[in-house]
Structure formats: C-alpha cells, structure tokens
Protein backbone atom coordinates (compact mmCIF):
# COMPACT_ATOMS: atom_id res chain seq x y z
CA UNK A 1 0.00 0.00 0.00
CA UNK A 2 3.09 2.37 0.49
CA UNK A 3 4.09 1.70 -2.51
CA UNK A 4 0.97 2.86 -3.89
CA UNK A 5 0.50 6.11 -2.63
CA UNK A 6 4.00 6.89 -3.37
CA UNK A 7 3.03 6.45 -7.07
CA UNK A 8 -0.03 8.34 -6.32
CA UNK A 9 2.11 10.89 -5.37
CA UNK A 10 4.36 11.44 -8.12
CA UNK A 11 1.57 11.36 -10.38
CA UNK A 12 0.16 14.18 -8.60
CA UNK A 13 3.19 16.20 -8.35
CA UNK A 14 3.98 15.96 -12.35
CA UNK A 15 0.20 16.81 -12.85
CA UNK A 16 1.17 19.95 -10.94
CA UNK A 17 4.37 20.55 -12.28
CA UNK A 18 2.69 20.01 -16.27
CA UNK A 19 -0.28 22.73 -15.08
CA UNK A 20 2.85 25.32 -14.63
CA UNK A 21 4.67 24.97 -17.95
CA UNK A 22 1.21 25.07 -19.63
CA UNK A 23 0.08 28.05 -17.84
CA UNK A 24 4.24 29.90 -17.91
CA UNK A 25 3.46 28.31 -22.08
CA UNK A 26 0.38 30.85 -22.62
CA UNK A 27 2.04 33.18 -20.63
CA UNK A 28 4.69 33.25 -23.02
CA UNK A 29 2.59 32.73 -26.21
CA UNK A 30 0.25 36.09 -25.21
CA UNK A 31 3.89 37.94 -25.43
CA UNK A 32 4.79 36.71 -28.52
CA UNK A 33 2.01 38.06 -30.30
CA UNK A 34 2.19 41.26 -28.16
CA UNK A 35 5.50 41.95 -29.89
CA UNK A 36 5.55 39.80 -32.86
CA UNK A 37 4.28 42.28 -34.96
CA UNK A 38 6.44 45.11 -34.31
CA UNK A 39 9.31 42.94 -34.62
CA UNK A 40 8.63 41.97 -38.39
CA UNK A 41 7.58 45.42 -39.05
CA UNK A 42 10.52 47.05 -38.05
CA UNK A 43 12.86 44.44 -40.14
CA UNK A 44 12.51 46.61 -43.11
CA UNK A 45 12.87 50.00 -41.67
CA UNK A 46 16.02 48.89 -39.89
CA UNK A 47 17.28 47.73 -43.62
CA UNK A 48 16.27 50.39 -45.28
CA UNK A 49 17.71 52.74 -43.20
CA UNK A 50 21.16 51.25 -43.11
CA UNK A 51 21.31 51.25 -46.97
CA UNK A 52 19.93 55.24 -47.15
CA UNK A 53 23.25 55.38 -44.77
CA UNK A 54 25.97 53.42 -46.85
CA UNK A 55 24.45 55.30 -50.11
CA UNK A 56 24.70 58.73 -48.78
CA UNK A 57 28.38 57.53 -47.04
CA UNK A 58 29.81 57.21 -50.74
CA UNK A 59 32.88 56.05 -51.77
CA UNK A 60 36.18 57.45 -50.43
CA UNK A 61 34.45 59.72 -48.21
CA UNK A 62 35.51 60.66 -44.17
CA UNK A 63 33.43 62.91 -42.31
CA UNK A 64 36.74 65.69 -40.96
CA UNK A 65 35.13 67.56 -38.64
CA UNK A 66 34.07 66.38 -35.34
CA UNK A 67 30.68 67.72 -33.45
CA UNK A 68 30.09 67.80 -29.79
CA UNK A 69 27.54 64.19 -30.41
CA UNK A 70 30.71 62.72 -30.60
CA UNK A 71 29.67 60.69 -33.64
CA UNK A 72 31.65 62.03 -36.30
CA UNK A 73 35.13 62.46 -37.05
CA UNK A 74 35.48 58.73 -38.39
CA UNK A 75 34.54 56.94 -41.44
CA UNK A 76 31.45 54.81 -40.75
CA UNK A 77 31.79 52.79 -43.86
CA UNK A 78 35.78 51.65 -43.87
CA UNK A 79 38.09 50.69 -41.22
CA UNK A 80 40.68 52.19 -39.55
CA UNK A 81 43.28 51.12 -41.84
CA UNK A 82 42.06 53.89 -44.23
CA UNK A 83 41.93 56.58 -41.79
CA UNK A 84 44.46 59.02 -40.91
CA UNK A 85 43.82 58.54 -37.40
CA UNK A 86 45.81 55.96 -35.72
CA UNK A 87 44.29 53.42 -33.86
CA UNK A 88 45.34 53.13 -29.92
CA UNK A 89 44.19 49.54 -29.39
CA UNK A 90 42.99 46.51 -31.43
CA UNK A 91 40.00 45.65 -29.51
CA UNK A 92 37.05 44.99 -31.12
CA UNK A 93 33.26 45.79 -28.80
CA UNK A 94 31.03 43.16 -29.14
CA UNK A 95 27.00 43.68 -27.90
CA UNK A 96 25.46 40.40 -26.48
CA UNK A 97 21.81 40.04 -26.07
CA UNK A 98 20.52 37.20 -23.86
CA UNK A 99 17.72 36.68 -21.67
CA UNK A 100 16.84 38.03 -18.23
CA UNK A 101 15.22 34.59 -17.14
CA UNK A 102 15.44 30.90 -18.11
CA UNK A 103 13.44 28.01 -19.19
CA UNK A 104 13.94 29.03 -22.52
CA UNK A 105 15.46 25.81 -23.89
CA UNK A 106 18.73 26.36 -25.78
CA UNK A 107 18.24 29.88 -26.29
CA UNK A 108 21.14 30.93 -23.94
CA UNK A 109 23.28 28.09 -24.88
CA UNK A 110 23.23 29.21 -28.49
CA UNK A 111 24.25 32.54 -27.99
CA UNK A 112 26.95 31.90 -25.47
CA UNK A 113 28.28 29.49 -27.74
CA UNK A 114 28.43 31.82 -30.56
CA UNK A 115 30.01 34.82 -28.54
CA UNK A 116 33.13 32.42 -27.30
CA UNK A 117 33.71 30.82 -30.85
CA UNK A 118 33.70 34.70 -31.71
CA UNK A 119 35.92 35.78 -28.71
CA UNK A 120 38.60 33.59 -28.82
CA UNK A 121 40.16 35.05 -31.98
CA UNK A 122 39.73 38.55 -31.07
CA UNK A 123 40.42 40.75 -27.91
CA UNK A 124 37.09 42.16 -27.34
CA UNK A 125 34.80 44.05 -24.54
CA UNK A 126 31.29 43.17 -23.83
CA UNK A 127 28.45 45.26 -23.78
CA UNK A 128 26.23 42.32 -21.96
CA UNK A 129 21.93 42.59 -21.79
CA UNK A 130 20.45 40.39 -19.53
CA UNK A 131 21.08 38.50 -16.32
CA UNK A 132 21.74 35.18 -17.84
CA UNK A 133 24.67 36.22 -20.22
CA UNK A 134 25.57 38.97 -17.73
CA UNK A 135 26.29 35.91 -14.88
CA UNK A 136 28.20 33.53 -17.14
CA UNK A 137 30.83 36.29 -18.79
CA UNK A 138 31.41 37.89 -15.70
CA UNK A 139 31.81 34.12 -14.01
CA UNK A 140 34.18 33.21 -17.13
CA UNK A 141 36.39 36.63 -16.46
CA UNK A 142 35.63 38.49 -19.72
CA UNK A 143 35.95 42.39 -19.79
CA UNK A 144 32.46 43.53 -19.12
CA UNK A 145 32.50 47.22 -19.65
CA UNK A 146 28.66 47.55 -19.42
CA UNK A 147 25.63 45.37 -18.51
CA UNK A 148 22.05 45.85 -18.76
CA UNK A 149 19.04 44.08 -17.70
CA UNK A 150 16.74 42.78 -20.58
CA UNK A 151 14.92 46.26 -21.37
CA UNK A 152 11.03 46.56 -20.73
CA UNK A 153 8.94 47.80 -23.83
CA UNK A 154 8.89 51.41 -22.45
CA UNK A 155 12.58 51.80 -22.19
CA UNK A 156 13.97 49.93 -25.27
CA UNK A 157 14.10 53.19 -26.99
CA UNK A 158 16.40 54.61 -24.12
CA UNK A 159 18.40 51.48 -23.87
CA UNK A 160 19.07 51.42 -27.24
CA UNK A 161 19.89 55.06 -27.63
CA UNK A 162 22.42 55.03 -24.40
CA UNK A 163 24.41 51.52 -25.92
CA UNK A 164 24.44 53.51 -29.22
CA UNK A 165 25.88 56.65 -27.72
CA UNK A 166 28.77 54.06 -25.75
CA UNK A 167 29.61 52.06 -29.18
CA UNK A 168 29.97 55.64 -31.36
CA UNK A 169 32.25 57.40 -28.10
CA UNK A 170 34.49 54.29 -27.92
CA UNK A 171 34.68 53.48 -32.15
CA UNK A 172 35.32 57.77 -32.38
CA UNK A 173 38.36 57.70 -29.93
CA UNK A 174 39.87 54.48 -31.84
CA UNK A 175 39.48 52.41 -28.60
CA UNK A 176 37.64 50.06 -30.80
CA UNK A 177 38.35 48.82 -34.01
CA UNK A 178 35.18 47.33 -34.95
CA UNK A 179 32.07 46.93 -33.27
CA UNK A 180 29.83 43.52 -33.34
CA UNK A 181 26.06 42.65 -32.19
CA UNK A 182 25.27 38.92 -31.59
CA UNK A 183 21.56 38.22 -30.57
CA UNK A 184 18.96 35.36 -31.84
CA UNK A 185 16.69 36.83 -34.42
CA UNK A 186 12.98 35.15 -34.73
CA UNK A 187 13.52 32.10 -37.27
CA UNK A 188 10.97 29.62 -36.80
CA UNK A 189 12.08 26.19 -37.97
CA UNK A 190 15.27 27.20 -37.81
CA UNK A 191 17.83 25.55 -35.77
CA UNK A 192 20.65 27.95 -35.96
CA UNK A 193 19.18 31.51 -35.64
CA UNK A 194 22.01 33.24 -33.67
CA UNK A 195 22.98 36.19 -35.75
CA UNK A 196 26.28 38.16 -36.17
CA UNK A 197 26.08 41.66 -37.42
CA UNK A 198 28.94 44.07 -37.91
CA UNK A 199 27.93 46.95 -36.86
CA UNK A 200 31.17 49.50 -37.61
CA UNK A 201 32.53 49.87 -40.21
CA UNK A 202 29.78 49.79 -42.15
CA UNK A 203 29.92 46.89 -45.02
CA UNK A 204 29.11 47.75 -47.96
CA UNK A 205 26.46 45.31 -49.62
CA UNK A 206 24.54 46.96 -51.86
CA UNK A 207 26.30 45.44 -54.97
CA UNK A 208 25.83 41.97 -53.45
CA UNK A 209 22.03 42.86 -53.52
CA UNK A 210 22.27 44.12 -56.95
CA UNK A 211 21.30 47.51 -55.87
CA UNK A 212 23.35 50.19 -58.18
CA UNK A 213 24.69 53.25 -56.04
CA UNK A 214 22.52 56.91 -56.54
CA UNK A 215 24.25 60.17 -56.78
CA UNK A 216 22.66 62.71 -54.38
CA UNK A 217 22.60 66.30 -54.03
CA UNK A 218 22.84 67.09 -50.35
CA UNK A 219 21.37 69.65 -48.13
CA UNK A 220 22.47 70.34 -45.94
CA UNK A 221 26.07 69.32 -46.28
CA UNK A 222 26.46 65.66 -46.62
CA UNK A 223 28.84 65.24 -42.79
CA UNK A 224 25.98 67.16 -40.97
CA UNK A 225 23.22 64.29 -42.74
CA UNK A 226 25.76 61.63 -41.85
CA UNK A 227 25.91 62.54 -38.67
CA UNK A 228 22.19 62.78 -38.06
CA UNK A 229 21.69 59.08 -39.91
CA UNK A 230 24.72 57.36 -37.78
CA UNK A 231 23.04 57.54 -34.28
CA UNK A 232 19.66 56.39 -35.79
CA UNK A 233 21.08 53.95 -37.47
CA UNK A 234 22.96 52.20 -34.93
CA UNK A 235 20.11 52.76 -32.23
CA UNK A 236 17.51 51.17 -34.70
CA UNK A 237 19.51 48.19 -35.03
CA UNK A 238 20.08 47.82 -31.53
CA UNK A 239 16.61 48.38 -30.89
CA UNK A 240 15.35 45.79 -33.63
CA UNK A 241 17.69 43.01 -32.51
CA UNK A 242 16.45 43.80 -28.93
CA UNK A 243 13.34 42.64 -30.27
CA UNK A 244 14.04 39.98 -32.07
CA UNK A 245 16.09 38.69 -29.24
CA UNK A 246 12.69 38.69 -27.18
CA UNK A 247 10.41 37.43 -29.42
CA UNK A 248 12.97 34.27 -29.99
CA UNK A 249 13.08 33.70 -26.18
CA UNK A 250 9.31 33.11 -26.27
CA UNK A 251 8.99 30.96 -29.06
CA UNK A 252 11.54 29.21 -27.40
CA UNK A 253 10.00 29.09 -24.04
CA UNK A 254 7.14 27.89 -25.96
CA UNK A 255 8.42 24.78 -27.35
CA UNK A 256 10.66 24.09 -24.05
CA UNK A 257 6.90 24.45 -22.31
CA UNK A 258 5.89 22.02 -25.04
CA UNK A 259 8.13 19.42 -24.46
CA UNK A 260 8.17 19.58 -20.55
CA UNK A 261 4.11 18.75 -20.81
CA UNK A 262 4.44 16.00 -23.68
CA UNK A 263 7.40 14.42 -20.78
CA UNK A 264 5.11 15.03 -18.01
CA UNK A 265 1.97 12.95 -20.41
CA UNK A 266 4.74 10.38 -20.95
CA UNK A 267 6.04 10.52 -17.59
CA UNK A 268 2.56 9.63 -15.91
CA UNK A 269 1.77 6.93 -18.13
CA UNK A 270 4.54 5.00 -17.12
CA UNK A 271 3.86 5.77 -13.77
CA UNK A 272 0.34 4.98 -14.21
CA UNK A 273 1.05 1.40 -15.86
CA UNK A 274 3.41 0.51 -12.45
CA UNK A 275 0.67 1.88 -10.25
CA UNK A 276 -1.78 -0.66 -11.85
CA UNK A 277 0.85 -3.26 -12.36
CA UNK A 278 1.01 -2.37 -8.06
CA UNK A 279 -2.50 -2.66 -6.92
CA UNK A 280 -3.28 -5.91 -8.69
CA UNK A 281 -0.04 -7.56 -7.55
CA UNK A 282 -1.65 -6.27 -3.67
CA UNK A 283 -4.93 -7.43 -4.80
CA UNK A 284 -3.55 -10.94 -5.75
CA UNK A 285 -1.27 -11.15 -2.24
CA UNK A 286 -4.35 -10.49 -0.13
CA UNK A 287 -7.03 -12.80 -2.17
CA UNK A 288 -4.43 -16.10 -2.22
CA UNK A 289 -2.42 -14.40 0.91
C-alpha cells in the first residue's frame, strides 16, 4: 500500500508541475504576439535605413570635422586602416543580447556558444543585456565594460539610444576597431538563428544585392546628414535586434513548455502502468495471501 500512494504521489506532483509549464506556455505565447508584430515590421525600416546610410556615405568619403555628439570624425563605412587617425588599441566591442530569465530551452546556450567561438580570436569588450549572459561572462572573467538588464517595452528606446551613444564614443576615440552585435533573431524552424552583425565599419552590400549606387545632391552638407543618420542607425539596429532577441526567447519558451508537458503525459503513463501493475499484484497477495 506504500508503494501505492508513493506512485499516487508522483503522479500528482507531475500533474502539478505540467499545469505550470502550460500556464508559464500561454504566458509566453500572449507575449509573442504582443510583440511579434512590431518585430517583423521594423525588419525593413532597420534595412532600409542602413542602406539610405551606406548610399549617402559614398565612396572614399571621411566625415573631418568632429561635433560635440561625438559621432563624427570617423569613417562609418571603412576601417581604420584607411583613416588618418591611428588606432590606440585593437579591440574589437562586441554587444550580447541574452535573456533576463530561463526556461527558454537552448536559447542561452546558443548565444553563449556563438560569442566564445567569436571571442577567442579577437580581444574584445562586452556590452552584456540580460542576467543570464551577464552571470556567465562575468563568471568566465571576460571584460564587461557595461551590462544591462533585458529592457522593458517602455525603455527599449532609451536602452538602445544610451548603448548607441557608448559604441559611437568608444569606435570615435579608436578604442575600438570594430564593433559587433550577436543576438537570436525570430527564425521559426530554424535551428541555428544566432545572428552576427557588424555593426562598424559599415559593409558595404549593396552590390551583393544588386542595388546600383545613386548620386545625391545634399542639403544640408552631406557630414551634418551623416551625422544625423549614424546615431539612428545604430540605435535602430540595436533596438530591432532587442526585439528579435525577445520574441525568440518566447517561441523558445514555448516549445521548451511544449516538451516539458508532452514528458510530463509520458512521464505519468509509465507511472500509471506501475501503479496498476502495483494494486493488482496487492490485490492478488491479499485474495491467495
């Protein structure tokens, strides 16, 4: 009889435990489609807008005059070896976006995997966001030079805007060579959807797109546009990957939710099978005792 209550038991427990992941599971599918939207709608602003900067950029063309935004007096499109200016360290700053909580299946593991294959050929600073990436680089002794939670919705936009100002100060006074973003962009069906974006220098891909280059006429002068589009640029990015990053973490909390239930269904069957297999071994003992 001990033995069957203790069955009893643990069938009651994983019932519990499968009612959590299917209520933290519509928990996380009500945010998805609170931000799901947004998220593919800004994809092609954020593209757009980074093109309109590399066209207007031009060929062979350095901004000379530096403003008190601290965003100009650098060549956004090519690196340092083309510039005048000498550079005072080869680092390189690299932005990691991971999540604030867990239970998110690989989503962590990805990322962190991605940012160490990256690391270990380059000496780099971190610019972490959230607590779980924020934990294991500190833990692992990488140079964390900032570290943010995971942003709510109402201060993305100032989140964003203060990592931008950081990456444009440190890339301006040639403490950083280049400047990387790593986050997981929404791919469903995808296995690998960790991205790597180069953020400065700006690359050049408009030929590789088949897109030819326009000749503008600029007012005002083309530094003063360039310095305007820079900022937004970078911030938009930031911003969009932000997003993607959080709309990945729920359809990945999703399907970890998903396969902790079908576990739990598996899980009690077995444990339902022993319990019978139990009683009528007790009911034969005490009938032929």
């Amino acid at each position: 009889m001990s033995k069957l209550r203790e069955i009893k038991a643990r069938i009651r427990g994983i019932r519990e435990i499968e009612g959590i992941t299917n209520a933290m599971k519509l928990v996380a599918v009500v945010r998805l489609k609170r931000i799901e939207r947004r998220t593919l709608e800004g994809r092609s602003y954020t593209e757009k807008l980074r093109d309109l900067l590399v066209r207007v950029q031009g060929d062979k063309f350095s901004i000379s005059k530096s403003r008190s935004n601290n965003t100009a007096g650098f060549t956004p499109l090519n690196n340092f070896a083309e510039s005048e200016t000498p550079v005072s360290r080869d680092l390189t700053g690299l932005i990691i976006i991971t999540s604030q909580s867990g239970l998110c299946g690989s989503f962590n593991t990805r990322i962190i995997q991605r940012s160490e294959h990256f690391l270990e050929s380059r000496s780099s600073q971190l610019i972490v966001l959230g607590k779980k990436g924020i934990h294991y680089f500190k833990r692992k002794g990488y140079q964390i030079i900032k570290e943010y939670p995971q942003p709510s919705r109402e201060d993305l936009e100032r989140v964003s805007q203060e990592i931008t100002r950081d990456v444009l100060s440190f890339y301006s006074e040639n403490k950083w060579r280049e400047v990387y973003l790593i986050y997981y962009k929404l791919k469903p069906g995808l296995l690998d959807a960790v991205v790597l974006v180069r953020l400065l220098p700006l690359e050049d891909n408009l030929e590789q797109k088949g897109t030819p280059k326009e000749e503008f006429l600029f007012e005002p002068a083309r530094e003063e546009i360039i310095d305007d589009l820079l900022p937004e640029c970078i911030s938009t990015q930031i911003r969009q990957a932000l997003l993607e990053s959080r709309c990945a973490e729920e359809l990945e909390r999703i399907k970890a939710m998903e396969y902790a239930a079908d576990n739990a269904d598996k899980l009690v069957e077995e444990l339902t099978q022993q319990f019978n297999r139990a009683r009528q071994t007790a009911i034969t003992r005490e009938i032929y005792g």
